[in-house]
N, C-alpha and C. Protein backbone atom coordinates (compact mmCIF):
# COMPACT_ATOMS: atom_id res chain seq x y z
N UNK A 1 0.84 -1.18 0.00
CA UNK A 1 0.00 0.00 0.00
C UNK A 1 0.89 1.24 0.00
N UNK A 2 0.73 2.17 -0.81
CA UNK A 2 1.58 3.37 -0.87
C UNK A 2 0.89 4.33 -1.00
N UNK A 3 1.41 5.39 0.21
CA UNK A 3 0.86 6.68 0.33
C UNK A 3 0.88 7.69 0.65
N UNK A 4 0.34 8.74 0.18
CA UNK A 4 1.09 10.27 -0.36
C UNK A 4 0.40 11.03 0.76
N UNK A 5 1.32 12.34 1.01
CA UNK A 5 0.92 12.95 2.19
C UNK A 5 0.29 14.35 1.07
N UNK A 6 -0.80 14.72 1.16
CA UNK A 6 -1.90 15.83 0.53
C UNK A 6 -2.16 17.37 1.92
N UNK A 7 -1.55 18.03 1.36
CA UNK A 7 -2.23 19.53 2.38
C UNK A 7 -3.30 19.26 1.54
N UNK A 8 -4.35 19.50 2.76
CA UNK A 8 -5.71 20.52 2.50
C UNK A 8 -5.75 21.78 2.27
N UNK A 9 -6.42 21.94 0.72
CA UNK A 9 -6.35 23.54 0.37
C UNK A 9 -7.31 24.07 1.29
N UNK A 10 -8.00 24.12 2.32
CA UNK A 10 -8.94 24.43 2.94
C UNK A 10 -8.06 24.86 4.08
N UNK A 11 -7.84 24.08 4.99
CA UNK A 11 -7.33 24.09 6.32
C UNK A 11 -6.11 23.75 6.59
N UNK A 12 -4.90 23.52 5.44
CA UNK A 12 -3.84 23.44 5.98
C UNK A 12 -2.98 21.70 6.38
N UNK A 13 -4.09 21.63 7.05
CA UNK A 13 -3.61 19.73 7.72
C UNK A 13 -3.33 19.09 6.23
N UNK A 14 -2.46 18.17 6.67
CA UNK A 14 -1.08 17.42 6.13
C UNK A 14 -2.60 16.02 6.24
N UNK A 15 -2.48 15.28 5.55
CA UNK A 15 -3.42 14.14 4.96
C UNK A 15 -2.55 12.88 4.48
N UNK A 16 -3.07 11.94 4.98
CA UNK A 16 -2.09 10.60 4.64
C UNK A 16 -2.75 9.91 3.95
N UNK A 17 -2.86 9.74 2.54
CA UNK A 17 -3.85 9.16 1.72
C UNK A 17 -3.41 8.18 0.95
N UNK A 18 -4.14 6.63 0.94
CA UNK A 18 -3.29 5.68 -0.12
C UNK A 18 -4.06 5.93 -1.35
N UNK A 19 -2.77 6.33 -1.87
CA UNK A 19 -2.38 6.47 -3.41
C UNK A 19 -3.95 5.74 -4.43
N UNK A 20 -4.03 5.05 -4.15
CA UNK A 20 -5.10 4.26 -5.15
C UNK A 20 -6.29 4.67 -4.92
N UNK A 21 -6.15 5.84 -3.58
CA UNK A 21 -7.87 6.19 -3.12
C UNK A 21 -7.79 7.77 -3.64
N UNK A 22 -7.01 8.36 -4.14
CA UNK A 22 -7.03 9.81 -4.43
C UNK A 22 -7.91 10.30 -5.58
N UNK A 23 -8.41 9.43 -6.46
CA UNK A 23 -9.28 9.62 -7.46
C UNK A 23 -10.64 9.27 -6.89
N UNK A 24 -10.96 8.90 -5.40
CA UNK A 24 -12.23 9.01 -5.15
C UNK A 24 -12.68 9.61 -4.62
N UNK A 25 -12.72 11.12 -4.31
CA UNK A 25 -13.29 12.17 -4.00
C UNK A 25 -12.89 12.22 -2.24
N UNK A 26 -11.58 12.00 -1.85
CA UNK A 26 -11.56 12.12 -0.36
C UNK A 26 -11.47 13.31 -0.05
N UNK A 27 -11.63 13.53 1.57
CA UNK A 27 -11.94 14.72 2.32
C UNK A 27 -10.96 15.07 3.10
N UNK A 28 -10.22 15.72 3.89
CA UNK A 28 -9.47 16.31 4.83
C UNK A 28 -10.26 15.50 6.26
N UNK A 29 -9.59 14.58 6.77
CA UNK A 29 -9.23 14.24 7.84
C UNK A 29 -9.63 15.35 9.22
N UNK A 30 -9.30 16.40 9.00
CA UNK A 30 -9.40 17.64 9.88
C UNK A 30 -10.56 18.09 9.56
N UNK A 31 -11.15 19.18 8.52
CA UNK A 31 -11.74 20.48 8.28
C UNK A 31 -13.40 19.32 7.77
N UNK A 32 -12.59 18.13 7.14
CA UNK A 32 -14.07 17.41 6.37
C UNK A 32 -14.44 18.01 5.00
N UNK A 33 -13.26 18.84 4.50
CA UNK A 33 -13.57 19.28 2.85
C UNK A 33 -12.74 18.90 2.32
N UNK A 34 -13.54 18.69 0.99
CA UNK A 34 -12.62 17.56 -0.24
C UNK A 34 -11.20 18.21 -0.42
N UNK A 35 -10.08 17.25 -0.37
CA UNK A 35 -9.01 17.65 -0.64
C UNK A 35 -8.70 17.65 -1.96
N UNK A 36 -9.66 17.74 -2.98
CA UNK A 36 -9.12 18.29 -4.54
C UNK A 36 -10.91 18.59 -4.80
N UNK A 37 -10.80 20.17 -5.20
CA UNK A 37 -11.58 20.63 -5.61
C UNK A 37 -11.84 20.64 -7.49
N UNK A 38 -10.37 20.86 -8.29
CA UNK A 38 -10.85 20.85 -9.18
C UNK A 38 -10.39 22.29 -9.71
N UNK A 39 -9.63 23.09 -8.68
CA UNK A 39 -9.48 24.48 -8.87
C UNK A 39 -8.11 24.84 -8.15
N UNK A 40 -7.57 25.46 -8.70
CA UNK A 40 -6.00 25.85 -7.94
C UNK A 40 -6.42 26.47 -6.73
N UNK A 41 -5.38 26.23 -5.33
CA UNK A 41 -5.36 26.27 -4.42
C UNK A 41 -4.38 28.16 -4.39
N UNK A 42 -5.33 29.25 -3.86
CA UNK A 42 -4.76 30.51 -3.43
C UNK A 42 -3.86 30.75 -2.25
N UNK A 43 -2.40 30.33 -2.91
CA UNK A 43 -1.16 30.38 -1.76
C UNK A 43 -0.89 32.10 -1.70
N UNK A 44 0.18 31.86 -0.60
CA UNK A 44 0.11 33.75 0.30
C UNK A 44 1.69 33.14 0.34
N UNK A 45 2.39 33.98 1.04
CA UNK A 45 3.70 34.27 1.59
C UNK A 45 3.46 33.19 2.78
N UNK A 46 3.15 33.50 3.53
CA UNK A 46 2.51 32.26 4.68
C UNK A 46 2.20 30.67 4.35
N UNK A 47 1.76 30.92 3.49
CA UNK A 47 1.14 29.33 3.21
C UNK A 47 1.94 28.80 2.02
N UNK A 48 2.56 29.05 1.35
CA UNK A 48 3.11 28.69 0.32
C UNK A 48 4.38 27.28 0.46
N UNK A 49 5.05 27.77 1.23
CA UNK A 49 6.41 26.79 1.77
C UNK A 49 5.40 25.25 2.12
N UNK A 50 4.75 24.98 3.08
CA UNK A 50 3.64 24.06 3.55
C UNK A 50 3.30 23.32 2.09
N UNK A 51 2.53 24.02 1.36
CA UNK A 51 2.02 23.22 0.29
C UNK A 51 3.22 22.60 -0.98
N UNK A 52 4.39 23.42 -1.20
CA UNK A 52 5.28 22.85 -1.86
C UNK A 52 5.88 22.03 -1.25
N UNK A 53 6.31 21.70 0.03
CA UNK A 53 7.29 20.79 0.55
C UNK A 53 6.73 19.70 0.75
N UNK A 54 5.07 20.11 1.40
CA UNK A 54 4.67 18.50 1.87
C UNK A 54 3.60 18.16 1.42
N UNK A 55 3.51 18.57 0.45
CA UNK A 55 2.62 17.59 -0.86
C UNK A 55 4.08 16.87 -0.89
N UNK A 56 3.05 14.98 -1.51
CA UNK A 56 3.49 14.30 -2.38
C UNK A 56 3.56 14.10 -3.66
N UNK A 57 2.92 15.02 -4.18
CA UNK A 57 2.46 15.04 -5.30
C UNK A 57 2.97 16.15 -5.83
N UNK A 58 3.05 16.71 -7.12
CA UNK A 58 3.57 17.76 -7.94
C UNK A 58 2.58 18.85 -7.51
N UNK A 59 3.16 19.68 -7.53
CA UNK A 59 2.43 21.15 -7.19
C UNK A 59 2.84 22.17 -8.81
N UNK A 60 2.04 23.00 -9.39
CA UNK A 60 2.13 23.86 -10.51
C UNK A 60 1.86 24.97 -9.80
N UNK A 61 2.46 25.81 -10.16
CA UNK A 61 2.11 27.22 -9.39
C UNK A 61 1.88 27.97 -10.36
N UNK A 62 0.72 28.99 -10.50
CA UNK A 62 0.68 29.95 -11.48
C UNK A 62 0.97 31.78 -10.53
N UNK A 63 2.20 32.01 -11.06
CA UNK A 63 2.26 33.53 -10.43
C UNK A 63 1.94 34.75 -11.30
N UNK A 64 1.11 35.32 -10.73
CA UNK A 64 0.06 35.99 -11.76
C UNK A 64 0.07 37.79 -10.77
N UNK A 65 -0.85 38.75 -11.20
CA UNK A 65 -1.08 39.95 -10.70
C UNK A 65 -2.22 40.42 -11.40
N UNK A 66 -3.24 40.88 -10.48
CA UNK A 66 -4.53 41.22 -11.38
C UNK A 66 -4.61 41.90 -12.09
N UNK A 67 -3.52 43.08 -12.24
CA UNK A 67 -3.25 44.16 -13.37
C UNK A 67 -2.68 43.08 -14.71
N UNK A 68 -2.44 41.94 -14.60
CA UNK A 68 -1.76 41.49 -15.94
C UNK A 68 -2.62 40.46 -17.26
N UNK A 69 -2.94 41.54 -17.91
CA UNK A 69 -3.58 40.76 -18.96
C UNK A 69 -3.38 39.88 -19.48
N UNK A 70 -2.36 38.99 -19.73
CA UNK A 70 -2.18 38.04 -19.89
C UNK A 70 -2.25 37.27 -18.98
N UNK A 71 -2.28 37.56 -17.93
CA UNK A 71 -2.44 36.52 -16.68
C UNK A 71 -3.87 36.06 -16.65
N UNK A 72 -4.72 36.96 -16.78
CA UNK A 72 -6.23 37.17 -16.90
C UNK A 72 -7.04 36.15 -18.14
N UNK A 73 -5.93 35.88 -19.28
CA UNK A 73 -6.18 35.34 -20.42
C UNK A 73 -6.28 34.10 -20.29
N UNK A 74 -4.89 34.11 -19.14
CA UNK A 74 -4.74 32.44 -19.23
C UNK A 74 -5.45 31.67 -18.23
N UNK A 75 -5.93 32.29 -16.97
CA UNK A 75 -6.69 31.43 -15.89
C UNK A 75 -7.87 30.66 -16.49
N UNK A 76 -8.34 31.16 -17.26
CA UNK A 76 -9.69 29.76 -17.64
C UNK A 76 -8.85 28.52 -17.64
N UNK A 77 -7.49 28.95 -18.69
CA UNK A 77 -7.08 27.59 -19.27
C UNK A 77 -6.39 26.73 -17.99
N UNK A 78 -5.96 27.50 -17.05
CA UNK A 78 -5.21 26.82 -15.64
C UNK A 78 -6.42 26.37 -15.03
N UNK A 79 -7.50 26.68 -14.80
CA UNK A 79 -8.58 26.30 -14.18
C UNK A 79 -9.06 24.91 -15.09
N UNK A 80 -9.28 24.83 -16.50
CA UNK A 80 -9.40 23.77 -17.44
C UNK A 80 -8.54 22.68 -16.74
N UNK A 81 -7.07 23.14 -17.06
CA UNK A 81 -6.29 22.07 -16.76
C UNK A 81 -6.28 21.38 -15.27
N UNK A 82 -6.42 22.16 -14.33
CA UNK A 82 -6.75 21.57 -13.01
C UNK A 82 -8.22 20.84 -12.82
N UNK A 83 -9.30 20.73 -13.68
CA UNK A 83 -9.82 20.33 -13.77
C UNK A 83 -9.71 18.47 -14.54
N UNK A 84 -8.62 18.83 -15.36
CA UNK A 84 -8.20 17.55 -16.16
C UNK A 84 -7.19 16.53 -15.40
N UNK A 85 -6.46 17.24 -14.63
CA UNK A 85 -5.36 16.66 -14.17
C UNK A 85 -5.07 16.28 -12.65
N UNK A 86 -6.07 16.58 -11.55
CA UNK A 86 -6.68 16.90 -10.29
C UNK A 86 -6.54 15.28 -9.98
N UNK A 87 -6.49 14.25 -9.53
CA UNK A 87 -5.94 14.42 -7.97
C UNK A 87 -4.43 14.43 -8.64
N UNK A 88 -3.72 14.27 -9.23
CA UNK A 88 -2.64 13.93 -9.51
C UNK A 88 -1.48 14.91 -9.40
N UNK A 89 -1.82 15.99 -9.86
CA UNK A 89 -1.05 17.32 -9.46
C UNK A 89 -1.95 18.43 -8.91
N UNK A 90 -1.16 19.23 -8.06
CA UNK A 90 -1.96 20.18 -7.08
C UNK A 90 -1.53 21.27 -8.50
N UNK A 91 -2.56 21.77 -8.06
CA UNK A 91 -2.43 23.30 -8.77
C UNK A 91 -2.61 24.32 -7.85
N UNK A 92 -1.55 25.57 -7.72
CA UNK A 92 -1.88 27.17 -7.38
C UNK A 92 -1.38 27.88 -7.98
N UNK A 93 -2.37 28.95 -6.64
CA UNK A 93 -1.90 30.29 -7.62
C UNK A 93 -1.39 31.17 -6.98
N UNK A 94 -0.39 32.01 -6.94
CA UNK A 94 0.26 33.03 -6.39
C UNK A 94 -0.04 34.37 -6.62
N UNK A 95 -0.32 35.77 -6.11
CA UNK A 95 -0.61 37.04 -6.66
C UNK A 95 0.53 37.40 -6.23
N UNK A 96 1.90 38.05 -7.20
CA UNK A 96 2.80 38.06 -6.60
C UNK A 96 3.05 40.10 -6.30
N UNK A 97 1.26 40.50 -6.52
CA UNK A 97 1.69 41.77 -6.05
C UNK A 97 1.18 41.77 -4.41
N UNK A 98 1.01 41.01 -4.22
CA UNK A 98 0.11 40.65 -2.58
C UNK A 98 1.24 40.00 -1.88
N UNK A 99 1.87 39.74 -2.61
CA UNK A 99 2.99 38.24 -1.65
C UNK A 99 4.68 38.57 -2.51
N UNK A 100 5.19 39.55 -2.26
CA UNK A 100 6.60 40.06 -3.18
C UNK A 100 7.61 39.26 -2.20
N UNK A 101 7.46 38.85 -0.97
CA UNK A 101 8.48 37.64 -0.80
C UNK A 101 8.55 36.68 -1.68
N UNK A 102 7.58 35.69 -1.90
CA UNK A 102 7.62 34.44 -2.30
C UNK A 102 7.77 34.51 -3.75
N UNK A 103 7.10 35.83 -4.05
CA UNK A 103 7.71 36.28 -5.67
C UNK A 103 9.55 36.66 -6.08
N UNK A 104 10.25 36.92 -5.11
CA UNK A 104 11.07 37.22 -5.13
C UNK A 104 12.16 36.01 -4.89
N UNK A 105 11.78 35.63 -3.80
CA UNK A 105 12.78 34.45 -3.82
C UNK A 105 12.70 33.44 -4.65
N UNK A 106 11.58 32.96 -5.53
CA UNK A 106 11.41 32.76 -6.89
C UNK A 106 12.15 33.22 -7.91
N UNK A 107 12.97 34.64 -7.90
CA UNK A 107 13.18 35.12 -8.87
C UNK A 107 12.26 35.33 -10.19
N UNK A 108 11.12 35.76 -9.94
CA UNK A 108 9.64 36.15 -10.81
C UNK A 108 9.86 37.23 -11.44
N UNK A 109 10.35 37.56 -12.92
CA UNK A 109 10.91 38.55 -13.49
C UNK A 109 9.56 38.76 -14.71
N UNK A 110 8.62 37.88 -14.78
CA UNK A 110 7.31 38.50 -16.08
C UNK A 110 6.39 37.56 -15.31
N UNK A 111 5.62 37.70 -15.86
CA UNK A 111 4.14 37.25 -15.33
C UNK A 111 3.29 36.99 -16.23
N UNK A 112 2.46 35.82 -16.79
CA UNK A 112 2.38 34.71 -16.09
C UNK A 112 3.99 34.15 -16.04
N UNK A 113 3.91 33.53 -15.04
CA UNK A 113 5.34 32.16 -14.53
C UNK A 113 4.41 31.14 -13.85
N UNK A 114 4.72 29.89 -14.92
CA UNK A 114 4.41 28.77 -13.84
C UNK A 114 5.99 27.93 -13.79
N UNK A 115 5.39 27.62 -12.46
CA UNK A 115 7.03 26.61 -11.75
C UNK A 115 6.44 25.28 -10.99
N UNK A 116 6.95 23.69 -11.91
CA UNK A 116 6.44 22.84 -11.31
C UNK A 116 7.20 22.92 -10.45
N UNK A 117 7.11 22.03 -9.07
CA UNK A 117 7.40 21.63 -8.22
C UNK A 117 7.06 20.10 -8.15
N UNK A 118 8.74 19.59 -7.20
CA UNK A 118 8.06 18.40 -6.78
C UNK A 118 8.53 17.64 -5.61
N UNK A 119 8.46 17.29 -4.85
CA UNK A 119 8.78 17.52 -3.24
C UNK A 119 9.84 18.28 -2.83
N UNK A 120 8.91 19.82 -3.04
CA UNK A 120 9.83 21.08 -2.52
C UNK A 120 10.52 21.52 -3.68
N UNK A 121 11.13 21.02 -4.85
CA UNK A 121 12.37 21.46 -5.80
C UNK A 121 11.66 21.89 -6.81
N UNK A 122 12.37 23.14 -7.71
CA UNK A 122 11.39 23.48 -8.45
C UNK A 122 12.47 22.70 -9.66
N UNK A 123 11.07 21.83 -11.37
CA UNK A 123 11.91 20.64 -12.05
C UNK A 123 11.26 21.52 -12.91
N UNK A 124 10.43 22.37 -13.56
CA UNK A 124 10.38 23.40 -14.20
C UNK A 124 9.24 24.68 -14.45
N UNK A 125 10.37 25.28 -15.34
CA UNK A 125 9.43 26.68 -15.29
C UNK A 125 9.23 27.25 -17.01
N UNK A 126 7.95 28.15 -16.77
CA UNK A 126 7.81 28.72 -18.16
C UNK A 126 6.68 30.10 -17.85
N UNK A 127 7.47 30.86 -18.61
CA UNK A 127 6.73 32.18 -18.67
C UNK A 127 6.11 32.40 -19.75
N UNK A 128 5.09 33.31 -19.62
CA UNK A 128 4.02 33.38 -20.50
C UNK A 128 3.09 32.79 -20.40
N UNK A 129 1.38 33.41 -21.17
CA UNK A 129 0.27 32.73 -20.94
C UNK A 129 0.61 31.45 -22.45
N UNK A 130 -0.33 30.28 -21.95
CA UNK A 130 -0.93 29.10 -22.49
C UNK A 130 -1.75 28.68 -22.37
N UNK A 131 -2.57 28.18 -23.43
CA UNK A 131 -3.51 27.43 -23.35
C UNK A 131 -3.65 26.19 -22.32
N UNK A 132 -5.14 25.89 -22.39
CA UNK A 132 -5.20 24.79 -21.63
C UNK A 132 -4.15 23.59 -22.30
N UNK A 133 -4.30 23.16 -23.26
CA UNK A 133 -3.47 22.05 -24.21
C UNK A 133 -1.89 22.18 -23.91
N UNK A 134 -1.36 23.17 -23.79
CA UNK A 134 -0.43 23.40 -23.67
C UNK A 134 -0.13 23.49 -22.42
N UNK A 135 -0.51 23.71 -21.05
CA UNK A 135 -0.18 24.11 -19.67
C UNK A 135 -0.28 22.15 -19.81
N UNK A 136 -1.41 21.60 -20.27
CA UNK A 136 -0.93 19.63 -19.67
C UNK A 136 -0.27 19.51 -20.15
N UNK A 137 0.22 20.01 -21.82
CA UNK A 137 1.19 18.98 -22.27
C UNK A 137 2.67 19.25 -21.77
N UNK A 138 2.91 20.80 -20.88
CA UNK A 138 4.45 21.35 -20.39
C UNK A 138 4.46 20.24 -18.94
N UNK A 139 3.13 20.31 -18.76
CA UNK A 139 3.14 19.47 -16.92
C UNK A 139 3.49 17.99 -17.21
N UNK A 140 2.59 17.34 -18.11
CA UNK A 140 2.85 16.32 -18.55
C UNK A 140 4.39 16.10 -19.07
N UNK A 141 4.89 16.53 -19.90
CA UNK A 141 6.37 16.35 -20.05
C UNK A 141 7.76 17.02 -18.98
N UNK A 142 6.90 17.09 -17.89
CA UNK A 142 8.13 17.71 -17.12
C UNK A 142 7.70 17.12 -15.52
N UNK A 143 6.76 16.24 -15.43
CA UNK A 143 6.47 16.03 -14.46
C UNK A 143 7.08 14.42 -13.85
């Protein structure tokens, strides 16, 4: 039996889930809300470190700013793709005019930036908006 430790985008708590049960709609242990909604999870300066390190699973981060039109272009398609690809990789999202630590120590120089992650290490990155087709097929080949 093998199994992956899941933060709750809700409440935080760390979740010990076997692997073969993550595609059936489980809940947080703690709070009692589904631990994959289907929708990227809204990380802060605070919460951010938590969800990259101790997920088991790949984390995508989209770092975005509400002034950026292209950022604006591309969220349907990040929302699409977290919809396609959910329990398997976590998806968030960063506002990196709200949170200029976690943007910074990133080194976040344009916007959109997504940066996979995967226990804690970032294995890659790409700037600019994409389509839905294109945000699975960069995750998919780099994951």
């Amino acid at each position: 039996m093998t199994t992956s430790h899941i933060v709750c985008p809700n409440c935080g708590a760390i979740n010990r889930l076997e692997t073969q049960r993550m595609a059936n709609k489980p809940i947080c242990g703690k709070c009692k809300q589904p631990l994959f909604q289907g929708s990227a999870v809204e990380l802060n300066d605070q919460t951010f470190s938590k969800h990259i390190n101790k997920n088991d699973i790949p984390v995508v981060v989209d770092f975005w700013a509400a002034w950026c039109g292209p950022c604006k272009m591309m969220a349907p398609a990040f929302q699409q793709a977290a919809i396609q690809l959910e329990p398997h990789i976590r998806f968030a999202k960063l506002d990196t005019e709200n949170n200029p630590q976690t943007a910074t120590q990133f080194n976040i120089r344009s916007i959109p930036t997504m940066i996979l992650f995967k226990k804690g290490q970032e294995v890659a990155r790409q700037a600019g908006a994409m389509s839905e087709a294109q945000i699975s097929q960069w995750i998919q080949a780099n994951k």
